[in-house]
N, C-alpha and C. Protein backbone atom coordinates (compact mmCIF):
# COMPACT_ATOMS: atom_id res chain seq x y z
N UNK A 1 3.77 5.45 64.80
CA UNK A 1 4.46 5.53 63.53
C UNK A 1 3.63 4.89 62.42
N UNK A 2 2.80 3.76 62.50
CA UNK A 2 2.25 3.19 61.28
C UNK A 2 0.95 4.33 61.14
N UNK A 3 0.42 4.85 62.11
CA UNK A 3 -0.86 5.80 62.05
C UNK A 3 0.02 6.60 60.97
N UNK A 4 0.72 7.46 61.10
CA UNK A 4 1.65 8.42 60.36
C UNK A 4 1.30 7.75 58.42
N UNK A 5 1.92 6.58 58.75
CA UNK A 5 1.91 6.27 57.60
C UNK A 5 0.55 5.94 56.84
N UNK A 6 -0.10 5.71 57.67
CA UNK A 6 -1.50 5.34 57.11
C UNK A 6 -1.86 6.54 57.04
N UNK A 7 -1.91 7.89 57.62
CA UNK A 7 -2.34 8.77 57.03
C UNK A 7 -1.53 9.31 56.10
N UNK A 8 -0.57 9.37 55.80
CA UNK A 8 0.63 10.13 54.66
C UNK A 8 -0.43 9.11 52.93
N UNK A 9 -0.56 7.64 53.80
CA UNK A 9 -0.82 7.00 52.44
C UNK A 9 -2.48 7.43 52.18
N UNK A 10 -3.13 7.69 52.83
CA UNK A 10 -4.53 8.17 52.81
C UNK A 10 -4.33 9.15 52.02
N UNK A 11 -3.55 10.43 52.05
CA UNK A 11 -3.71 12.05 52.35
C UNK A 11 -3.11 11.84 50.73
N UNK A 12 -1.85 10.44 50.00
CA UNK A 12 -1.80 10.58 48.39
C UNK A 12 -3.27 10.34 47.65
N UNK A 13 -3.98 9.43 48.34
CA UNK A 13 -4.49 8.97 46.91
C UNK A 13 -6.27 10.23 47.18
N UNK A 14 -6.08 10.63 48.22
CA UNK A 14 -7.28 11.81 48.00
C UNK A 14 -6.81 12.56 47.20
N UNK A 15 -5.59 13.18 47.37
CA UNK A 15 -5.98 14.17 46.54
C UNK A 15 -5.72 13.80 44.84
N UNK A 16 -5.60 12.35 44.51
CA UNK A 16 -5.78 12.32 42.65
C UNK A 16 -7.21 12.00 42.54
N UNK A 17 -7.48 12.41 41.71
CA UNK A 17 -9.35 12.42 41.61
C UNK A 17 -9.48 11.17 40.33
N UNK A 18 -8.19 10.10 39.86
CA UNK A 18 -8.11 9.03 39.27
C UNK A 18 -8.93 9.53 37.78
N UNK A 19 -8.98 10.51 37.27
CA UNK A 19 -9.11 10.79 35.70
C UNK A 19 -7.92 10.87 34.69
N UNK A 20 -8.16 10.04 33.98
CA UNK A 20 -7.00 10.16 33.29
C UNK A 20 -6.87 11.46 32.15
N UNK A 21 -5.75 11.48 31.80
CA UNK A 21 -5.05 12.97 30.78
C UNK A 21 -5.52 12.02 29.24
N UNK A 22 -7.02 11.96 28.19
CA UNK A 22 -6.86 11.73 27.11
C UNK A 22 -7.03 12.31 26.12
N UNK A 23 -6.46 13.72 26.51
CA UNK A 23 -5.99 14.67 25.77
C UNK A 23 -4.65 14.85 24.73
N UNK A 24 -4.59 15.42 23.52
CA UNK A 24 -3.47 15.14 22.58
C UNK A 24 -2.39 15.46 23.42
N UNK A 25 -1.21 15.32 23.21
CA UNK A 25 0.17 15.24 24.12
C UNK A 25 1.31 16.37 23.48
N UNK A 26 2.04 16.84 24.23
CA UNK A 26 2.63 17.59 22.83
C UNK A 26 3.99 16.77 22.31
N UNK A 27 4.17 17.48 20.78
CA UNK A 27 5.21 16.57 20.25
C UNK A 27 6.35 17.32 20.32
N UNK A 28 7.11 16.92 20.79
CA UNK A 28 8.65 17.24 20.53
C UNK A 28 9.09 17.00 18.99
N UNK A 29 8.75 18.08 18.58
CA UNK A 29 9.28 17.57 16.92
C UNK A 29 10.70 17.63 16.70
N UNK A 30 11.16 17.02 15.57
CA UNK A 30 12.64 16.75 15.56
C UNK A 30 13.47 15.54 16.79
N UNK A 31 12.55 15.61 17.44
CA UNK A 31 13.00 14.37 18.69
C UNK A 31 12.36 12.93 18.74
N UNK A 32 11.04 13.60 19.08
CA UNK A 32 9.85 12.36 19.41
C UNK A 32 9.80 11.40 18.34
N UNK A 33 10.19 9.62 18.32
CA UNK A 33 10.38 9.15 17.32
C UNK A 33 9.26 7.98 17.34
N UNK A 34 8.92 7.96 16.00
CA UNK A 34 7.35 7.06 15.37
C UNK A 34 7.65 5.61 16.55
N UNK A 35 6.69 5.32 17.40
CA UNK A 35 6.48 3.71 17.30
C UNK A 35 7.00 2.82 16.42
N UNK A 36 6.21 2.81 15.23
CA UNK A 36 6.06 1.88 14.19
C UNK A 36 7.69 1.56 13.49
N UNK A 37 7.84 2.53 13.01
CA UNK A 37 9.19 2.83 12.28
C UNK A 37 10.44 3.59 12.22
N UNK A 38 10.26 4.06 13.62
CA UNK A 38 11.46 4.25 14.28
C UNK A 38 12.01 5.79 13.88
N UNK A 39 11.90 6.65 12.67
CA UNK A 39 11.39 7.81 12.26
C UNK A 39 11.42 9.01 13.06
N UNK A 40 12.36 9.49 12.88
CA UNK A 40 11.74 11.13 14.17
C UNK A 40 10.77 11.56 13.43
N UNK A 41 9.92 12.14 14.16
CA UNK A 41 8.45 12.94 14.18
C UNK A 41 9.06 14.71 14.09
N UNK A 42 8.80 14.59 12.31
CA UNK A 42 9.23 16.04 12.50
C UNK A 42 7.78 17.14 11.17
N UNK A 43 7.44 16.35 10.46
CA UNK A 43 6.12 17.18 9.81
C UNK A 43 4.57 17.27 10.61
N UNK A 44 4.98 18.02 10.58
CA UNK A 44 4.00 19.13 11.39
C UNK A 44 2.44 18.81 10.83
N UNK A 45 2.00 18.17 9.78
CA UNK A 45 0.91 18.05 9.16
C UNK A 45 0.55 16.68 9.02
N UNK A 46 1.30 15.70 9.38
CA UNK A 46 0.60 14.13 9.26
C UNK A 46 0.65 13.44 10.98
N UNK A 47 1.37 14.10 11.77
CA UNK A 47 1.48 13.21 12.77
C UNK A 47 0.45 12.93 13.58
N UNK A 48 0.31 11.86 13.98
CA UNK A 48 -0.89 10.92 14.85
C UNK A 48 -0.08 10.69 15.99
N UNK A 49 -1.45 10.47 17.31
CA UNK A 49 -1.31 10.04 18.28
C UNK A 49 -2.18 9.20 18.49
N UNK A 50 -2.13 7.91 18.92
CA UNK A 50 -2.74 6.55 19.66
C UNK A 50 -2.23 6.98 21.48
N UNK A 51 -4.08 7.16 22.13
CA UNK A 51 -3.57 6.97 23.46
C UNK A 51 -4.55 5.48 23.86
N UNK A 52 -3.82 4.62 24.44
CA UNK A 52 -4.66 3.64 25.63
C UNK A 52 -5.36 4.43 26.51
N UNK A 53 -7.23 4.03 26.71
CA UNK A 53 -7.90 4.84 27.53
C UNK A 53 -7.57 4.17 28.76
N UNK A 54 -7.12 2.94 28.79
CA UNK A 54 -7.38 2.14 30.12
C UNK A 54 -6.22 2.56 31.04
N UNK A 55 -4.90 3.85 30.70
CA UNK A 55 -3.76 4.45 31.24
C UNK A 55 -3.53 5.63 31.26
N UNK A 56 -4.02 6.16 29.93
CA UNK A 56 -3.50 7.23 29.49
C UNK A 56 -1.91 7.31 28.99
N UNK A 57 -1.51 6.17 28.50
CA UNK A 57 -0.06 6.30 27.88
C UNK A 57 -0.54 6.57 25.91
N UNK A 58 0.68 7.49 25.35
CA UNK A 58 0.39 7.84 24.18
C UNK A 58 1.36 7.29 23.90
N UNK A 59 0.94 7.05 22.43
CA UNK A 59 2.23 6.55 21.67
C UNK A 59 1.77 7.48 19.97
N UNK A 60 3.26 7.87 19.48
CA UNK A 60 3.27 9.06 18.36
C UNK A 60 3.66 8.35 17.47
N UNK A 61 3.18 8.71 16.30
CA UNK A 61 3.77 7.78 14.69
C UNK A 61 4.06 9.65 13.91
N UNK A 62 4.69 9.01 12.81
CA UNK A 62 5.20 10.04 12.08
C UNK A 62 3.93 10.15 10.93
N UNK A 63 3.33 9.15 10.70
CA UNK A 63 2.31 8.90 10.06
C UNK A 63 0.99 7.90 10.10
N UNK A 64 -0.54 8.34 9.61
CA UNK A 64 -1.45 7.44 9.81
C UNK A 64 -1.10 5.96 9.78
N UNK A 65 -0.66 6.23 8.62
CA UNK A 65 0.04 4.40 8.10
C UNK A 65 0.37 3.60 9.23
N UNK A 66 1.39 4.19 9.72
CA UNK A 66 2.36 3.42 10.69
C UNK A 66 1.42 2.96 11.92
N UNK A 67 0.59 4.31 12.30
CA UNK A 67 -0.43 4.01 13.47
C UNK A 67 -1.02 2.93 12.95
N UNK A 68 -1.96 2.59 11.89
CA UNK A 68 -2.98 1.53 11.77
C UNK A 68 -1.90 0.38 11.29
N UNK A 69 -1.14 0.57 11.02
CA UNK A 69 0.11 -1.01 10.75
C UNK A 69 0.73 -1.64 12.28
N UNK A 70 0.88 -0.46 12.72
CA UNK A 70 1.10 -0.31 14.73
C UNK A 70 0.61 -1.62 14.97
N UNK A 71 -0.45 -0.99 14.86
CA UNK A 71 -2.29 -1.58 15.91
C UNK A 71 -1.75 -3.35 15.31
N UNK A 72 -1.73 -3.19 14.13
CA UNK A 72 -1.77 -4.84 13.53
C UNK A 72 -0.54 -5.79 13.97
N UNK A 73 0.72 -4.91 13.71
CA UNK A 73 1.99 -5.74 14.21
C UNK A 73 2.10 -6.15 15.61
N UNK A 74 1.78 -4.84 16.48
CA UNK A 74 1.85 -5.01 17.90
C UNK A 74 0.27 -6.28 18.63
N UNK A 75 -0.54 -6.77 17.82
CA UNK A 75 -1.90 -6.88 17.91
C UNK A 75 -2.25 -6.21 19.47
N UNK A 76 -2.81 -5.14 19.05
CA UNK A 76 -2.95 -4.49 20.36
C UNK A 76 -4.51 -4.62 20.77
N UNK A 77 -4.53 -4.93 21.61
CA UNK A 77 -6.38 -6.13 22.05
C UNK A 77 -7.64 -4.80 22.35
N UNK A 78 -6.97 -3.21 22.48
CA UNK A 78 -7.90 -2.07 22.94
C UNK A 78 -7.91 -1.39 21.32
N UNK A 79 -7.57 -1.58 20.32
CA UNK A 79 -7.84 -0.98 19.13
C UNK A 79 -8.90 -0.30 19.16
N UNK A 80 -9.96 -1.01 19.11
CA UNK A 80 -11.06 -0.36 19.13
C UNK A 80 -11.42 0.68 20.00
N UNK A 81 -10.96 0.71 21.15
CA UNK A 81 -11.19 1.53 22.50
C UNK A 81 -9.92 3.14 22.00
N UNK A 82 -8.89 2.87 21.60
CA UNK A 82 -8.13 3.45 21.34
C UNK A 82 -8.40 5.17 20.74
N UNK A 83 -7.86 6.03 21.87
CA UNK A 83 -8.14 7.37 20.87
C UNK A 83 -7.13 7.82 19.75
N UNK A 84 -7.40 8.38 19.22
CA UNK A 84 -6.45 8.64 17.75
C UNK A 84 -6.49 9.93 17.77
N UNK A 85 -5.77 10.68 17.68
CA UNK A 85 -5.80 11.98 17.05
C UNK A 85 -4.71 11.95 15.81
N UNK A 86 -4.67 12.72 15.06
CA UNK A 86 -4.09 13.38 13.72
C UNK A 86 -4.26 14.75 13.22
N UNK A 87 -3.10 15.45 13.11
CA UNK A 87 -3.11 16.67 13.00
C UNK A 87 -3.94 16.74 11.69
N UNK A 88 -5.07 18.08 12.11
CA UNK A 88 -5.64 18.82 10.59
C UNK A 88 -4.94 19.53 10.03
N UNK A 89 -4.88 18.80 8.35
CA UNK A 89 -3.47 19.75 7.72
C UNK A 89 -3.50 20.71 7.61
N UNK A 90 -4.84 21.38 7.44
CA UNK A 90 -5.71 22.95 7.56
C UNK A 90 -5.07 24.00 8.57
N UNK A 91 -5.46 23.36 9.87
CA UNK A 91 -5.58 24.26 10.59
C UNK A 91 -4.30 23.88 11.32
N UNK A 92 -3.94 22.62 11.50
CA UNK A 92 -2.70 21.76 12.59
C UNK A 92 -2.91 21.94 13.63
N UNK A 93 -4.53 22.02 14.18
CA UNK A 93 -4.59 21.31 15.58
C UNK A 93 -4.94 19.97 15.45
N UNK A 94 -5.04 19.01 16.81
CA UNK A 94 -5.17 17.87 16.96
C UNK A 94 -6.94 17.61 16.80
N UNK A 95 -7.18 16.48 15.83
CA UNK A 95 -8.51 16.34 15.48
C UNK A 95 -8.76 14.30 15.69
N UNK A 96 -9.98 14.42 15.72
CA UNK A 96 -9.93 12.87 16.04
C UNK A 96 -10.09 12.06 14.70
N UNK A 97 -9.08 11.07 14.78
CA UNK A 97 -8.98 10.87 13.61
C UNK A 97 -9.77 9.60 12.63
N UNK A 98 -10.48 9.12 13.28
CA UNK A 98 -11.84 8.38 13.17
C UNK A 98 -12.92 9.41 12.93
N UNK A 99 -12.87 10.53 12.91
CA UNK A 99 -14.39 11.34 12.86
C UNK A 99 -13.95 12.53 11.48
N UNK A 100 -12.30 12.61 11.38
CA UNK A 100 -12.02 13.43 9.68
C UNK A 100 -12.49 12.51 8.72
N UNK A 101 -12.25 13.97 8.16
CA UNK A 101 -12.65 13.84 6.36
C UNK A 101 -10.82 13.58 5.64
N UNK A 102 -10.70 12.43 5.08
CA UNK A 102 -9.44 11.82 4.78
C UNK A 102 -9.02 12.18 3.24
N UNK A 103 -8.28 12.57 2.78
CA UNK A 103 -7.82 13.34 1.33
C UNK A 103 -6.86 12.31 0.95
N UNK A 104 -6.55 11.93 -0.23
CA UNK A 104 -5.69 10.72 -1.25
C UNK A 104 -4.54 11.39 -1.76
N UNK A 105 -3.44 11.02 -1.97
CA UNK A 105 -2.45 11.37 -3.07
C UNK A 105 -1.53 12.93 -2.09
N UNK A 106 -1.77 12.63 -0.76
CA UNK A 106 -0.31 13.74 -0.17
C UNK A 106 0.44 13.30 -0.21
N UNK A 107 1.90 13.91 0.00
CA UNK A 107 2.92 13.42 -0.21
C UNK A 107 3.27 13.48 1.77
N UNK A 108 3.25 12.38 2.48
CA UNK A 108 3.15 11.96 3.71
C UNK A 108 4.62 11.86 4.30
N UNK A 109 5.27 11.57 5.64
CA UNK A 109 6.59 11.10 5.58
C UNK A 109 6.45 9.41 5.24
N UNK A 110 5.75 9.05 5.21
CA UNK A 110 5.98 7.18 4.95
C UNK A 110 5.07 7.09 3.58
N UNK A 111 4.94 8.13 2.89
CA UNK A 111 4.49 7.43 1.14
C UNK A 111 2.51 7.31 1.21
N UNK A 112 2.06 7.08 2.94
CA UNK A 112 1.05 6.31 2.80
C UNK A 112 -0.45 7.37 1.73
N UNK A 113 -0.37 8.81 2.24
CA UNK A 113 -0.73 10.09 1.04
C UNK A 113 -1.88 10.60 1.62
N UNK A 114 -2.24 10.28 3.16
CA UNK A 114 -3.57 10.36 3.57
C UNK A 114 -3.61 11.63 4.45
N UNK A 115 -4.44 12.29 4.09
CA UNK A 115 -4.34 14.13 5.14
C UNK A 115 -5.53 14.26 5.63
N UNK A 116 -5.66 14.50 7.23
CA UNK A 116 -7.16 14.40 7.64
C UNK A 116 -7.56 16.32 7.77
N UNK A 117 -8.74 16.01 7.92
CA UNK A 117 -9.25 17.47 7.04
C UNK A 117 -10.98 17.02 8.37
N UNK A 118 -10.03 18.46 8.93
CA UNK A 118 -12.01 18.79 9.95
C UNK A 118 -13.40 19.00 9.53
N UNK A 119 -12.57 19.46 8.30
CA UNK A 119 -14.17 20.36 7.43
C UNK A 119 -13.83 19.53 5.78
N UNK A 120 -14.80 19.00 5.91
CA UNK A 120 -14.89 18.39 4.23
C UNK A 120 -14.89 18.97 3.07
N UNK A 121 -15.26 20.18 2.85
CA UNK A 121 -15.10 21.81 2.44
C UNK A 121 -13.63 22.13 2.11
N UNK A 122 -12.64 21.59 2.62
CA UNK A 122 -11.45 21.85 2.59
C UNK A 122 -10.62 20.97 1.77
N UNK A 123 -11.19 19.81 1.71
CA UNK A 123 -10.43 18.91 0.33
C UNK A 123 -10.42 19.35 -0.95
N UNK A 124 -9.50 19.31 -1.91
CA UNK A 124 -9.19 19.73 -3.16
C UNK A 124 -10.47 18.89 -3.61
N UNK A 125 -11.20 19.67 -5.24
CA UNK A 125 -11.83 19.13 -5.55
C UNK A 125 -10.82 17.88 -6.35
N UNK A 126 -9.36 17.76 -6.59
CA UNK A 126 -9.02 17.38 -7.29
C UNK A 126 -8.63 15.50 -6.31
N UNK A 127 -9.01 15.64 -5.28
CA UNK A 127 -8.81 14.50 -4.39
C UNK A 127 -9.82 14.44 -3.65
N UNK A 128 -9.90 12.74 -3.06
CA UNK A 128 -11.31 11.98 -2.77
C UNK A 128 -11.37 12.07 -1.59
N UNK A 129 -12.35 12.42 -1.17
CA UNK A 129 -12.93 12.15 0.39
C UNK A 129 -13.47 10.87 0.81
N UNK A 130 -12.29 10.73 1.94
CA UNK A 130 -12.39 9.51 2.44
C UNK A 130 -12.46 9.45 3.91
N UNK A 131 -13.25 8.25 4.59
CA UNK A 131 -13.30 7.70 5.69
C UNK A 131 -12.31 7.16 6.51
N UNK A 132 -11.88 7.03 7.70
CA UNK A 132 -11.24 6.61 8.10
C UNK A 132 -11.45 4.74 7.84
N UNK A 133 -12.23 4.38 7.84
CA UNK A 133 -12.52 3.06 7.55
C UNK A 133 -11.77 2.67 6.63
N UNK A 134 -12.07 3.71 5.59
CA UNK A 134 -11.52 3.23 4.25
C UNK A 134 -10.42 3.58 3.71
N UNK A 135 -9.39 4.36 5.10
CA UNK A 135 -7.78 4.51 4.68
C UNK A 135 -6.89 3.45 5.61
N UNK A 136 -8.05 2.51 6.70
CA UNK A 136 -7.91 1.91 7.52
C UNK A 136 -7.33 0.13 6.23
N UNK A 137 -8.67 0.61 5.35
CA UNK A 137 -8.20 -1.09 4.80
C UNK A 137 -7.96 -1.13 3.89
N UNK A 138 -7.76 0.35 2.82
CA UNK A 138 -6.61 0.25 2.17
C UNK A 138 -4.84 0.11 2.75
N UNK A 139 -4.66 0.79 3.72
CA UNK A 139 -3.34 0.43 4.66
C UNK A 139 -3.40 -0.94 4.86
N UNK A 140 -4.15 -1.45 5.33
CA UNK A 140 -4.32 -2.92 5.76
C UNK A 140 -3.89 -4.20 4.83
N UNK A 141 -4.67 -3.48 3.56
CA UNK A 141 -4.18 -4.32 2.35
C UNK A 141 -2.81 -4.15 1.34
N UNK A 142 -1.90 -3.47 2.06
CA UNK A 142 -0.75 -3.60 1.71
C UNK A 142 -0.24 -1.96 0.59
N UNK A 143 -1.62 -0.99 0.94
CA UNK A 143 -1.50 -0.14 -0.02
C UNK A 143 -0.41 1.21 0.63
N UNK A 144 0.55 1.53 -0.61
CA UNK A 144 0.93 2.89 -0.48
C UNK A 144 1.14 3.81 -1.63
């Protein structure tokens, strides 16, 4: 009987090949509600995902804001390690959101106005292209 079990427990962990899923997740819109601010996740054009690489657990904000205010309230110690995605308002697939081109003055669900953009080509000439760095510490510094 313990052979049994030692092989039943052998025969689980072959077959997971231990890679994790850090791929975007899908959103239940109208359901899935922000981390940060509690918010159902329902515009289709600002929402972010934060996954932990060290699990693969995601966590969804309704907006950039909330994600990089997240990171600070929760002090979460893998920030840096952390993948991000954010929908391209362009196209609305999932894009990484450390590597867009960041646009000023949208009208966001939390006020914060920031729209990530795959192709830099695609920002109004009438709004600034920005870095993630630099929507990182304007959020940081109390801006909306």
């Amino acid at each position: 009987m313990k052979y049994f079990k030692l092989l039943l427990l052998i025969a689980m962990f072959v077959g997971c090949d231990g890679k994790l899923d850090l791929t975007p997740k899908k959103i239940n819109w109208d359901r899935d509600i922000c981390e940060r601010c509690k918010m159902i996740v329902s515009d289709r054009n600002y929402a972010t995902q934060v996954i932990d690489p060290s699990n693969g657990k995601t966590y969804k904000f309704d907006d950039i804001g909330c994600a990089i205010l997240w990171f600070k309230d929760q002090k979460i110690s893998w920030k840096n390690e952390a993948i991000l995605y954010v929908v391209d308002v362009d196209t609305k697939g999932w894009i990484d959101a450390r590597k867009a081109f960041w646009s000023n003055f949208n009208v966001t669900p939390m006020s914060y106005g920031f729209a990530a953009h795959n192709d830099r080509k695609k920002i109004p000439d009438d709004k600034e292209c920005m870095k993630f760095s630099d929507i990182e510490q304007y959020v940081l510094k109390g801006g909306r």
